[in-house]
PDB file of N, CA and C in Angstrom:
ATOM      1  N   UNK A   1     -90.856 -60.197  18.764  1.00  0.00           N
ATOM      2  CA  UNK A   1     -90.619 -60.694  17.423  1.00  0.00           C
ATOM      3  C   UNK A   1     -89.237 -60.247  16.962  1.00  0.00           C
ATOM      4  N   UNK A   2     -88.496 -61.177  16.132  1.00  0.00           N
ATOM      5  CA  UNK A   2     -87.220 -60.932  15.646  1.00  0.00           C
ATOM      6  C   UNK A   2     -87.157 -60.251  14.842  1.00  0.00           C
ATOM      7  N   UNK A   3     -86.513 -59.585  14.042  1.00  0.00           N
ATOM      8  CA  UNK A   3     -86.493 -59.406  12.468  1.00  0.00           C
ATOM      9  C   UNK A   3     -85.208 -60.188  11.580  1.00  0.00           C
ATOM     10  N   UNK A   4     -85.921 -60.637  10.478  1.00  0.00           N
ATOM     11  CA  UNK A   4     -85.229 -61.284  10.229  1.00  0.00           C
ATOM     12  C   UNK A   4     -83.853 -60.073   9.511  1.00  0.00           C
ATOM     13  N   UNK A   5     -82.543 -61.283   9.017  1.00  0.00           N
ATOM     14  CA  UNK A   5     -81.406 -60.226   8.586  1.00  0.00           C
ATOM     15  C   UNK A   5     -81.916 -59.803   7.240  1.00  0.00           C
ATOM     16  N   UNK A   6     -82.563 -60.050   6.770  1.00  0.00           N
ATOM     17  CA  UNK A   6     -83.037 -59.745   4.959  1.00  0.00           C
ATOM     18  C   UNK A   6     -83.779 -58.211   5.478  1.00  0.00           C
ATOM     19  N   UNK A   7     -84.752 -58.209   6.277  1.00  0.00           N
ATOM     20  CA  UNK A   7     -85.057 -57.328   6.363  1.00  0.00           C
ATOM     21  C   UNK A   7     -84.111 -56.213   6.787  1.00  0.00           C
ATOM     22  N   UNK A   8     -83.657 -56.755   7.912  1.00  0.00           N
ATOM     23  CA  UNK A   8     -82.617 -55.241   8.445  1.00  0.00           C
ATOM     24  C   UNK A   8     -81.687 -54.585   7.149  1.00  0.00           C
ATOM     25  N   UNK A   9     -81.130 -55.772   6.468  1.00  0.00           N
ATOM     26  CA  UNK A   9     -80.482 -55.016   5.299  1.00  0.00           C
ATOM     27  C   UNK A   9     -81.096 -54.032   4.432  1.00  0.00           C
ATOM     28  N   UNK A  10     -82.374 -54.892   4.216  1.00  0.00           N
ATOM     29  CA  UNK A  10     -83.292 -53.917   3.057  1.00  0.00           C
ATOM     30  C   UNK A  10     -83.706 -52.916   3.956  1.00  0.00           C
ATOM     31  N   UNK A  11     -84.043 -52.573   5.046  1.00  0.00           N
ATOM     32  CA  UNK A  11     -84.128 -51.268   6.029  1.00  0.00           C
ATOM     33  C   UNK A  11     -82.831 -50.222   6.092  1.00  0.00           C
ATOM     34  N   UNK A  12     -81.858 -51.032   6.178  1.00  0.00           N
ATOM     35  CA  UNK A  12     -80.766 -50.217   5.892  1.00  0.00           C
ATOM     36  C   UNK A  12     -80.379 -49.370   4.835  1.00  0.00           C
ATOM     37  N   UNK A  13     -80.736 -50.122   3.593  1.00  0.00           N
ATOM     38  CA  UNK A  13     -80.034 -49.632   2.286  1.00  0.00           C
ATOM     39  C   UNK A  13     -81.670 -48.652   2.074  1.00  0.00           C
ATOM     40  N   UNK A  14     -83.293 -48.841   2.373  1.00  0.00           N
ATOM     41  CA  UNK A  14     -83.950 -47.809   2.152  1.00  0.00           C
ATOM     42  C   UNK A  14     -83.332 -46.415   3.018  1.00  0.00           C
ATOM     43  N   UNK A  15     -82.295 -46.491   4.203  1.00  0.00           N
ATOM     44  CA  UNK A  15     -82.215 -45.181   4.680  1.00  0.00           C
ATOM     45  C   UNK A  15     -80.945 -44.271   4.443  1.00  0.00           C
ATOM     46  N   UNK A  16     -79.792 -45.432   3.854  1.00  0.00           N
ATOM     47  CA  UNK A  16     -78.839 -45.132   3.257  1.00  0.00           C
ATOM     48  C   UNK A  16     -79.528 -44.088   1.543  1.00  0.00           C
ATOM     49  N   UNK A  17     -80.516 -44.902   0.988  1.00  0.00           N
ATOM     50  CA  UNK A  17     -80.683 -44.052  -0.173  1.00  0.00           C
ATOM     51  C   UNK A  17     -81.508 -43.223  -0.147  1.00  0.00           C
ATOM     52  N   UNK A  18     -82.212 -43.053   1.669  1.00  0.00           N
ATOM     53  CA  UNK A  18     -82.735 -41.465   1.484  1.00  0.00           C
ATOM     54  C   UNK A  18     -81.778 -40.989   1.776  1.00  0.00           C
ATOM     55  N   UNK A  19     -80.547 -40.743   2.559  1.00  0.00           N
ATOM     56  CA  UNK A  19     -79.856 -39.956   3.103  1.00  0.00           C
ATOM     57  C   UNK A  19     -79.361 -39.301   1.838  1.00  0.00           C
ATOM     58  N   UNK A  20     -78.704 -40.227   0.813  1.00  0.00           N
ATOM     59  CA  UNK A  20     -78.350 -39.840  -0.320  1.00  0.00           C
ATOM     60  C   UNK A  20     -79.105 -39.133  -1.248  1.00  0.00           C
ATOM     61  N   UNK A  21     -80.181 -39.331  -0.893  1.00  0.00           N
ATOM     62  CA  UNK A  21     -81.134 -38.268  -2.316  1.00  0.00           C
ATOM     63  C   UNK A  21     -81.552 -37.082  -1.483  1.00  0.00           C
ATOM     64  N   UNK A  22     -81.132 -36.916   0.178  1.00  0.00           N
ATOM     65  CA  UNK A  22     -81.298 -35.748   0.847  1.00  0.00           C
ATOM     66  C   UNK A  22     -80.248 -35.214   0.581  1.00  0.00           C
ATOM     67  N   UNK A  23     -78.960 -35.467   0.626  1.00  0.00           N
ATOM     68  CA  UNK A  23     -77.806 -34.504   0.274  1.00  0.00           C
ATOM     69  C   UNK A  23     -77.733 -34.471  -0.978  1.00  0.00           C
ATOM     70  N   UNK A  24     -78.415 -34.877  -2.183  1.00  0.00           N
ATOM     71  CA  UNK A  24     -78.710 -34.738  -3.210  1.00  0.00           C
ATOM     72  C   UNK A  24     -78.927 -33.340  -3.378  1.00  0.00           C
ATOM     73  N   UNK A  25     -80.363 -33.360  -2.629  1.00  0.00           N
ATOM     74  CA  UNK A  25     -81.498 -32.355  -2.261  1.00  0.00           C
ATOM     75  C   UNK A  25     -80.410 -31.237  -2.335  1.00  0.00           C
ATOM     76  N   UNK A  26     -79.962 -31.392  -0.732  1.00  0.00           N
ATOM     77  CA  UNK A  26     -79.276 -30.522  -0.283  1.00  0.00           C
ATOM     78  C   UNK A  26     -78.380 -29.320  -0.950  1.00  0.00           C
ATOM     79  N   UNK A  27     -77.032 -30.393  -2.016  1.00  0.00           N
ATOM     80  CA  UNK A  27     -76.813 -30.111  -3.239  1.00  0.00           C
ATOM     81  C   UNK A  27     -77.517 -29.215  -3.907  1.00  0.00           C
ATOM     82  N   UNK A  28     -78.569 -29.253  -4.524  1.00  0.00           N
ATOM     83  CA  UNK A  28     -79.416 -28.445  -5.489  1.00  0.00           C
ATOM     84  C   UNK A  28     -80.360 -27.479  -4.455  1.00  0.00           C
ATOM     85  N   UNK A  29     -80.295 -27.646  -3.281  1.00  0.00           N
ATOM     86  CA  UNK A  29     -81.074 -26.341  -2.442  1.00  0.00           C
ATOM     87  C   UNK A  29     -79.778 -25.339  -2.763  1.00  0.00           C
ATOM     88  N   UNK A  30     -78.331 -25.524  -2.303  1.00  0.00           N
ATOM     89  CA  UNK A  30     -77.348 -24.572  -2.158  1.00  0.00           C
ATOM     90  C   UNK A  30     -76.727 -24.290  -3.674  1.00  0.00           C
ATOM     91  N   UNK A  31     -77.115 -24.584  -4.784  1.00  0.00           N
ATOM     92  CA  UNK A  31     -76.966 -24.112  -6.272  1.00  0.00           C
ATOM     93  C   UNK A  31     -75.405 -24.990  -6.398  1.00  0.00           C
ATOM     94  N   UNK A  32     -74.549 -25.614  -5.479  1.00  0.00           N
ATOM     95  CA  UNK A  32     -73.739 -27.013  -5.828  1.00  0.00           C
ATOM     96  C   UNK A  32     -74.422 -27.270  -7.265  1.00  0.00           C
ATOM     97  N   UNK A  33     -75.215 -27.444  -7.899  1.00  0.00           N
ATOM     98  CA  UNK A  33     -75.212 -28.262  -9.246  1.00  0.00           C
ATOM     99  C   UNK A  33     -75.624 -27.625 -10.060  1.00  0.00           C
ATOM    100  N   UNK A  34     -75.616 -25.984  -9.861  1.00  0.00           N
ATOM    101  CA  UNK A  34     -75.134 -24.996 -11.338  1.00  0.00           C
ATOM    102  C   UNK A  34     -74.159 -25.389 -11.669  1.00  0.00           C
ATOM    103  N   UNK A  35     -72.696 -25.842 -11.206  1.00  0.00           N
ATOM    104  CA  UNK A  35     -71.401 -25.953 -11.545  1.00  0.00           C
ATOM    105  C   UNK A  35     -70.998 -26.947 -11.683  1.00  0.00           C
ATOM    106  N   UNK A  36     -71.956 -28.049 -11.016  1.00  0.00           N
ATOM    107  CA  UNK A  36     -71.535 -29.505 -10.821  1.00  0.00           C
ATOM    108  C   UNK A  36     -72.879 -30.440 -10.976  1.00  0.00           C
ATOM    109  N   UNK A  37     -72.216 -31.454 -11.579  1.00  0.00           N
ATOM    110  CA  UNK A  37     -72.623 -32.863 -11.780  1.00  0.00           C
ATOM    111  C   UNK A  37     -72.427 -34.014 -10.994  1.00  0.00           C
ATOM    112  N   UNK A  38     -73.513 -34.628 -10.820  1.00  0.00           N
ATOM    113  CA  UNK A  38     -72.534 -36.485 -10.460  1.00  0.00           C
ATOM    114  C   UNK A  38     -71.972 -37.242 -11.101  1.00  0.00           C
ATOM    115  N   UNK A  39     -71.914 -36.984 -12.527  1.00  0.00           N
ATOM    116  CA  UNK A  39     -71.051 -38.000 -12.936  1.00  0.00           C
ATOM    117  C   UNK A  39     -70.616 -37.408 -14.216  1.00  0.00           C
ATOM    118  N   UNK A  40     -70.776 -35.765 -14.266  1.00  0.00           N
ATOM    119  CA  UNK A  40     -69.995 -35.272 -15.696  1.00  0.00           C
ATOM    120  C   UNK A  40     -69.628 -33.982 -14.900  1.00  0.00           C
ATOM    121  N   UNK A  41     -68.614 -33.778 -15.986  1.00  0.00           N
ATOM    122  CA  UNK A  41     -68.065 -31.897 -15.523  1.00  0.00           C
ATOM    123  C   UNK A  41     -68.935 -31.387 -16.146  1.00  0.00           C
ATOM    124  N   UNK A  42     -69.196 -30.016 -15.184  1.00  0.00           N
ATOM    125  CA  UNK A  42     -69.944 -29.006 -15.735  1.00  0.00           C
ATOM    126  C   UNK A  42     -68.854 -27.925 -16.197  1.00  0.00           C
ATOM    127  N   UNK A  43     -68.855 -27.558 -15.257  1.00  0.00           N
ATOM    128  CA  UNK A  43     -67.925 -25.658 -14.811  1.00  0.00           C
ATOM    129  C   UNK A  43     -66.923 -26.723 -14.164  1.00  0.00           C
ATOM    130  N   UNK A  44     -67.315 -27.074 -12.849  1.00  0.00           N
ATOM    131  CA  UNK A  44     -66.641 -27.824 -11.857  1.00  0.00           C
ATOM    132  C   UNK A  44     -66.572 -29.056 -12.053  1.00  0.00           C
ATOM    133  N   UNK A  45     -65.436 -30.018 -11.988  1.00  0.00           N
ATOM    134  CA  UNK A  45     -65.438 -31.526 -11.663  1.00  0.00           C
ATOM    135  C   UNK A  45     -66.673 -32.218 -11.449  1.00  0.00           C
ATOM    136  N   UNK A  46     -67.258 -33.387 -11.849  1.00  0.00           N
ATOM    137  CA  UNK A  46     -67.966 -34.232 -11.172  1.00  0.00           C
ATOM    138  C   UNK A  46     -67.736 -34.462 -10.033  1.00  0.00           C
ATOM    139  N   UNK A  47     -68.984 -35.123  -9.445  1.00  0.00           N
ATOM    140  CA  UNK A  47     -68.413 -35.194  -7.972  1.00  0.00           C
ATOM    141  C   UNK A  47     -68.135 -36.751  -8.266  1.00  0.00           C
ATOM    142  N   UNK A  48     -67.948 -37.589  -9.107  1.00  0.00           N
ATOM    143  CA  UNK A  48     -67.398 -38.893  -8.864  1.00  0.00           C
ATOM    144  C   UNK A  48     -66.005 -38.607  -9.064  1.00  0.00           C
ATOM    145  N   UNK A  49     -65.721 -37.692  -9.824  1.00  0.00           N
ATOM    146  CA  UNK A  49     -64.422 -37.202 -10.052  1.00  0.00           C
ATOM    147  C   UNK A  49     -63.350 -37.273  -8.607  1.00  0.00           C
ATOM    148  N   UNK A  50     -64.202 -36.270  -7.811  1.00  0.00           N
ATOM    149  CA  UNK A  50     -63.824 -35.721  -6.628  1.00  0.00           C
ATOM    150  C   UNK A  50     -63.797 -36.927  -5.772  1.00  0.00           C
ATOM    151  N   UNK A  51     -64.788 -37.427  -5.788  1.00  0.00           N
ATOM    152  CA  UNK A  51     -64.178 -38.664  -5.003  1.00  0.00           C
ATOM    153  C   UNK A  51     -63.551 -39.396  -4.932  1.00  0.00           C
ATOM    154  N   UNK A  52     -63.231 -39.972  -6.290  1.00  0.00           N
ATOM    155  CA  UNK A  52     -61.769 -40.463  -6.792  1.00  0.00           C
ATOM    156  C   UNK A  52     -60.490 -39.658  -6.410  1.00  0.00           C
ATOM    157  N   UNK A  53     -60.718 -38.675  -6.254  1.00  0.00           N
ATOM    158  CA  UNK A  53     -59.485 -37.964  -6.156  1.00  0.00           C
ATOM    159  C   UNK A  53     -58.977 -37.961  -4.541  1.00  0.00           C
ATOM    160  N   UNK A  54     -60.249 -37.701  -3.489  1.00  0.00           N
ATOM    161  CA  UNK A  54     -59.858 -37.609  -2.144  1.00  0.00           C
ATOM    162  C   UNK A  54     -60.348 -38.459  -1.184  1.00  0.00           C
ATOM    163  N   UNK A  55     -60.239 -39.059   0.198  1.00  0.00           N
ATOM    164  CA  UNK A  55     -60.551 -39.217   0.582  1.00  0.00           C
ATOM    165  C   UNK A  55     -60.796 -39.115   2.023  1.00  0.00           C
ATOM    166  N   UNK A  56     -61.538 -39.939   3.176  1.00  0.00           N
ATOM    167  CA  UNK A  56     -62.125 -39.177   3.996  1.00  0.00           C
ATOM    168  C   UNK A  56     -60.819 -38.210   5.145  1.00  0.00           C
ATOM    169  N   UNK A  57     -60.032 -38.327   4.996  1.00  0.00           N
ATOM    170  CA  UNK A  57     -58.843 -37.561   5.864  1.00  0.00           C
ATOM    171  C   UNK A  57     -58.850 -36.137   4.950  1.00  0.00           C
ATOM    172  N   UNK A  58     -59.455 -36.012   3.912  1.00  0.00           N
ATOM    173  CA  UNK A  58     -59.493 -34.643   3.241  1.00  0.00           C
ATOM    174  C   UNK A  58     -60.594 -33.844   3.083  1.00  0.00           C
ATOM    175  N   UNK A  59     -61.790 -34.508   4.432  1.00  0.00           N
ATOM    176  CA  UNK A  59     -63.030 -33.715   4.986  1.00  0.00           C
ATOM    177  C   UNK A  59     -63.261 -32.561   5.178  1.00  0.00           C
ATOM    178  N   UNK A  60     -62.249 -32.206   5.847  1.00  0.00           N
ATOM    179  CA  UNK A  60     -62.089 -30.957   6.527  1.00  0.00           C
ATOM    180  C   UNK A  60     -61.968 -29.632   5.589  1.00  0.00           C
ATOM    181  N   UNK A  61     -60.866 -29.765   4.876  1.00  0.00           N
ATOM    182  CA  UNK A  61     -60.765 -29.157   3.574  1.00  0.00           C
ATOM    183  C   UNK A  61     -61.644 -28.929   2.282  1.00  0.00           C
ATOM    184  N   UNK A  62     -61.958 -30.569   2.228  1.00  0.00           N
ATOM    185  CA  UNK A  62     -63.322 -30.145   1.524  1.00  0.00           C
ATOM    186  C   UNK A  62     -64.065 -28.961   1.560  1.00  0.00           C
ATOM    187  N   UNK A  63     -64.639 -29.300   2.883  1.00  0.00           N
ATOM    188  CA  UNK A  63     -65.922 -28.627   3.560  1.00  0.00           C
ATOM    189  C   UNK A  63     -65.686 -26.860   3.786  1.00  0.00           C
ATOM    190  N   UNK A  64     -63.761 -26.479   4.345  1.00  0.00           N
ATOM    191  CA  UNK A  64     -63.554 -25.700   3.943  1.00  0.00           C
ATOM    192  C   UNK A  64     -64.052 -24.868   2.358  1.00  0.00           C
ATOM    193  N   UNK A  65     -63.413 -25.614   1.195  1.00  0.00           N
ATOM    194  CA  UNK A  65     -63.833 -25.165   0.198  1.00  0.00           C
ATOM    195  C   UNK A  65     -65.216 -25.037  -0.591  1.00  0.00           C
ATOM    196  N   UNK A  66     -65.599 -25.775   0.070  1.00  0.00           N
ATOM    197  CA  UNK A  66     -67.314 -25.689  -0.109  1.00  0.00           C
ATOM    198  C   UNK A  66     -67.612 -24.312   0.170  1.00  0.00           C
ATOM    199  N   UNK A  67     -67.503 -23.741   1.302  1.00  0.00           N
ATOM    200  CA  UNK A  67     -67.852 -22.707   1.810  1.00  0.00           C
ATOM    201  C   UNK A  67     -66.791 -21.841   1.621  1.00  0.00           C
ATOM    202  N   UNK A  68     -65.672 -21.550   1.416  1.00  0.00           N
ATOM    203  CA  UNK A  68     -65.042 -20.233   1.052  1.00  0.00           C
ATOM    204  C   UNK A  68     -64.260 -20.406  -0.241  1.00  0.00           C
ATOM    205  N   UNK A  69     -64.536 -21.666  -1.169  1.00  0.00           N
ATOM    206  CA  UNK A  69     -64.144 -21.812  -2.926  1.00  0.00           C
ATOM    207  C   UNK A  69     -62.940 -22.079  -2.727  1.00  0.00           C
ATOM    208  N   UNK A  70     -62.446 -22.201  -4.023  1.00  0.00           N
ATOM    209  CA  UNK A  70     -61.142 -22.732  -3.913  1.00  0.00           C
ATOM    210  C   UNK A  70     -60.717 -22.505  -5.753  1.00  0.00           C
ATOM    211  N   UNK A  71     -59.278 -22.771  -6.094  1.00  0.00           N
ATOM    212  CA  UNK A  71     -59.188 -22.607  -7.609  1.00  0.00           C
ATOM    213  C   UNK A  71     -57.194 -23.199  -7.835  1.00  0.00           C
ATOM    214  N   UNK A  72     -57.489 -23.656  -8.758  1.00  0.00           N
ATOM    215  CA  UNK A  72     -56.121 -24.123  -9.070  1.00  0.00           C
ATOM    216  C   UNK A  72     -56.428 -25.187  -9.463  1.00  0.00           C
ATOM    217  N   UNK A  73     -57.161 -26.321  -8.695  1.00  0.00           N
ATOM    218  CA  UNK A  73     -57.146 -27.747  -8.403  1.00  0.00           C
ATOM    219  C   UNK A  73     -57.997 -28.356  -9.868  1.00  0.00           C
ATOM    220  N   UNK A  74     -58.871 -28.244 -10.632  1.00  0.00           N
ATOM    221  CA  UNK A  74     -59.548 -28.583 -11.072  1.00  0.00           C
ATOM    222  C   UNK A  74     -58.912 -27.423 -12.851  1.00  0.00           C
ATOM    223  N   UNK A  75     -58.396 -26.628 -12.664  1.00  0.00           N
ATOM    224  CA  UNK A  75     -58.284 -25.693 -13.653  1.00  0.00           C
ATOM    225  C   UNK A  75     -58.465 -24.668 -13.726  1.00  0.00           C
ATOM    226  N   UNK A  76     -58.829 -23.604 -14.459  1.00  0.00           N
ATOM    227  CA  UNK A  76     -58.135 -21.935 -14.337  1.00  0.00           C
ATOM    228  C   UNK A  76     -59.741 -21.561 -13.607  1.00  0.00           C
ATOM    229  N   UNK A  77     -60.507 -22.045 -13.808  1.00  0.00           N
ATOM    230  CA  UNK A  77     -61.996 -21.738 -13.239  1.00  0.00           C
ATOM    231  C   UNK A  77     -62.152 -21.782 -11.964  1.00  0.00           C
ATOM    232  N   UNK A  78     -62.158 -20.731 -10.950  1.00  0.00           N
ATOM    233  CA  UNK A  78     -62.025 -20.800  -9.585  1.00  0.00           C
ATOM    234  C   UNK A  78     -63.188 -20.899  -9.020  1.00  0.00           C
ATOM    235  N   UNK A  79     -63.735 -21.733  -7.821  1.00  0.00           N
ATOM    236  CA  UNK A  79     -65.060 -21.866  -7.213  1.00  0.00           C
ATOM    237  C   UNK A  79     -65.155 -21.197  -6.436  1.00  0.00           C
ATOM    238  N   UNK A  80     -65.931 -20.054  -6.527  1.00  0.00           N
ATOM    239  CA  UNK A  80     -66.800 -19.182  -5.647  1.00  0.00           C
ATOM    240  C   UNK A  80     -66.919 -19.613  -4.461  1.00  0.00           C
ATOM    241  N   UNK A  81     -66.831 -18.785  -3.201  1.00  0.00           N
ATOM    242  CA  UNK A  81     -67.389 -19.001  -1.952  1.00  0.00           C
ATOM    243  C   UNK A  81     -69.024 -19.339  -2.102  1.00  0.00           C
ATOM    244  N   UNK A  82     -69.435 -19.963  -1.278  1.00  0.00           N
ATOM    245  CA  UNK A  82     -70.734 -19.782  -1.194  1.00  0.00           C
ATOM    246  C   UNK A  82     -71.238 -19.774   0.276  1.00  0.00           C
ATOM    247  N   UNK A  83     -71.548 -18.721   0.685  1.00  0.00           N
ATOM    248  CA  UNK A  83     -71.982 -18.271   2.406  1.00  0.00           C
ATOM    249  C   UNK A  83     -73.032 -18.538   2.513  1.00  0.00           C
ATOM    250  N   UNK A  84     -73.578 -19.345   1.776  1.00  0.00           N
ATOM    251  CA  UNK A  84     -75.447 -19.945   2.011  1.00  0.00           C
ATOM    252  C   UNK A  84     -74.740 -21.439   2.667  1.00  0.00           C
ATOM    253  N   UNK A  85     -73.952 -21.857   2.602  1.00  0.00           N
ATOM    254  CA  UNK A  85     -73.437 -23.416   3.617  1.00  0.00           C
ATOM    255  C   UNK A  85     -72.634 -22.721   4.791  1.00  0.00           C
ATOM    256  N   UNK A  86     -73.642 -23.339   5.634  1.00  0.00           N
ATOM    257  CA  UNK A  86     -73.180 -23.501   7.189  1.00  0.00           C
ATOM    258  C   UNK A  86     -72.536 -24.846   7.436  1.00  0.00           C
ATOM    259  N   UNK A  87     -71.204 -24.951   8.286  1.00  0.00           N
ATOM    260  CA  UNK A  87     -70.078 -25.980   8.279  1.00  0.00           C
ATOM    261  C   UNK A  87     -71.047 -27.144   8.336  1.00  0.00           C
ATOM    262  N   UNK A  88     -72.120 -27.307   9.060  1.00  0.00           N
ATOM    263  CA  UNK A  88     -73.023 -28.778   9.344  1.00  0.00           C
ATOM    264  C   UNK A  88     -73.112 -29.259   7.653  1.00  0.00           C
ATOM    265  N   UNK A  89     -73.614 -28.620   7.072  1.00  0.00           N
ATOM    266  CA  UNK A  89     -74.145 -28.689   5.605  1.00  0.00           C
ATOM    267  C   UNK A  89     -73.277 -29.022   5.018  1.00  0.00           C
ATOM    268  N   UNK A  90     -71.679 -28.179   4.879  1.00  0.00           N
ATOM    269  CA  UNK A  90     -70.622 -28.822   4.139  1.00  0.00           C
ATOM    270  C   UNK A  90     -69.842 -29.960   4.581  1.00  0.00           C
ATOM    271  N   UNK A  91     -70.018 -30.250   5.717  1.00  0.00           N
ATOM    272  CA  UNK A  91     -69.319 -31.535   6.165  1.00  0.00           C
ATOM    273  C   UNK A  91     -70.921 -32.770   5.430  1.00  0.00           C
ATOM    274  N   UNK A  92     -71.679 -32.745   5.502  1.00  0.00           N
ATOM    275  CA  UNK A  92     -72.566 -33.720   4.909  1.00  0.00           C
ATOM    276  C   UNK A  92     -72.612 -33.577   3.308  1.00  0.00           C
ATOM    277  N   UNK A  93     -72.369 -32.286   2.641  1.00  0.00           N
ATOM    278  CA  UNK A  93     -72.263 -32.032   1.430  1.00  0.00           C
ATOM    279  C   UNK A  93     -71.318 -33.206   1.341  1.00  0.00           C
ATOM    280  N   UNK A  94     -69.851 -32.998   1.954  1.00  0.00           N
ATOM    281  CA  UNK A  94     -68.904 -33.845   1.292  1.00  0.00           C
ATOM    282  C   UNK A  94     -68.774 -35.286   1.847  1.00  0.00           C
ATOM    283  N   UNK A  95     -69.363 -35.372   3.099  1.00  0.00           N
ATOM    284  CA  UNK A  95     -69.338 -36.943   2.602  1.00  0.00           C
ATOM    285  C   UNK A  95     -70.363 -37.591   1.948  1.00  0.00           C
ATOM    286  N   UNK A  96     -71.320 -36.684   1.064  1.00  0.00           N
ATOM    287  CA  UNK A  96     -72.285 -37.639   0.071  1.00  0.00           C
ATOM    288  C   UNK A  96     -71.459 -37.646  -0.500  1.00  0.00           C
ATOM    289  N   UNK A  97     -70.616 -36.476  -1.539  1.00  0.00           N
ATOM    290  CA  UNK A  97     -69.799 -36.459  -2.352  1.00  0.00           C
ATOM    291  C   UNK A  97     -68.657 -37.463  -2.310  1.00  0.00           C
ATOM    292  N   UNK A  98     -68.360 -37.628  -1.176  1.00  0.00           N
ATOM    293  CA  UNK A  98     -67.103 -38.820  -0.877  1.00  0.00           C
ATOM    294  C   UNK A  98     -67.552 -40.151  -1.085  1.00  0.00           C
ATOM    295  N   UNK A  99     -69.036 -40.530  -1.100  1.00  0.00           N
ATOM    296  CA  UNK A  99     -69.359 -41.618  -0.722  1.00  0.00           C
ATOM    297  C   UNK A  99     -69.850 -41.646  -2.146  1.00  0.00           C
ATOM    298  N   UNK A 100     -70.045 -41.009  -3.156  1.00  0.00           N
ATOM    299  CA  UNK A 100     -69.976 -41.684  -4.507  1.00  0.00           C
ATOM    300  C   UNK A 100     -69.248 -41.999  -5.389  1.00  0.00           C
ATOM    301  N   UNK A 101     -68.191 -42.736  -4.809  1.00  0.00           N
ATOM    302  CA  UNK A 101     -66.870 -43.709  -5.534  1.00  0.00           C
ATOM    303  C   UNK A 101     -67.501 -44.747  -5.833  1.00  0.00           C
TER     304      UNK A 101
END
């Protein structure tokens, strides 16, 4: 049996929007959204903010700052390291974050 293309799409976009409400998850397992929002500043930038601002050639760095903070970029409020993200985690942290432009 075939499937038709209606379906594969709607199969697609159900696993695209778990992936997204898992790094959601993910997000709020590692305390990411004491400081941050998706679509307002908290402490820290939104992350629609952030995505507007970078894109995927600035992964690496990201994911860096995920895990050892960063400060200047956003204003006098510097972001904490956080040693509860292992590099797997911050490279998926940021491309949910990238992928909500």
């Amino acid at each position: 049996m075939k499937a038709s293309p209606v379906l594969l799409l709607i199969g697609a976009g159900l696993m695209s929007a778990g992936a997204a409400q898992a790094d959601e998850a993910l997000a709020k397992a590692k305390n990411c959204l004491s400081c941050h929002a998706v679509d307002k500043k908290v402490v820290g930038p939104s992350y629609k903010d952030v995505a507007k601002k970078y894109s995927a050639k600035d992964e690496a760095m990201l994911a860096e700052k995920v895990m050892k903070g960063g400060k200047g970029v956003w204003g006098p409020v510097p972001m904490p390291p956080n040693p509860s993200v292992k590099p797997d985690e911050a490279d998926k942290l940021v491309k949910w974050i990238l992928s909500l432009k």
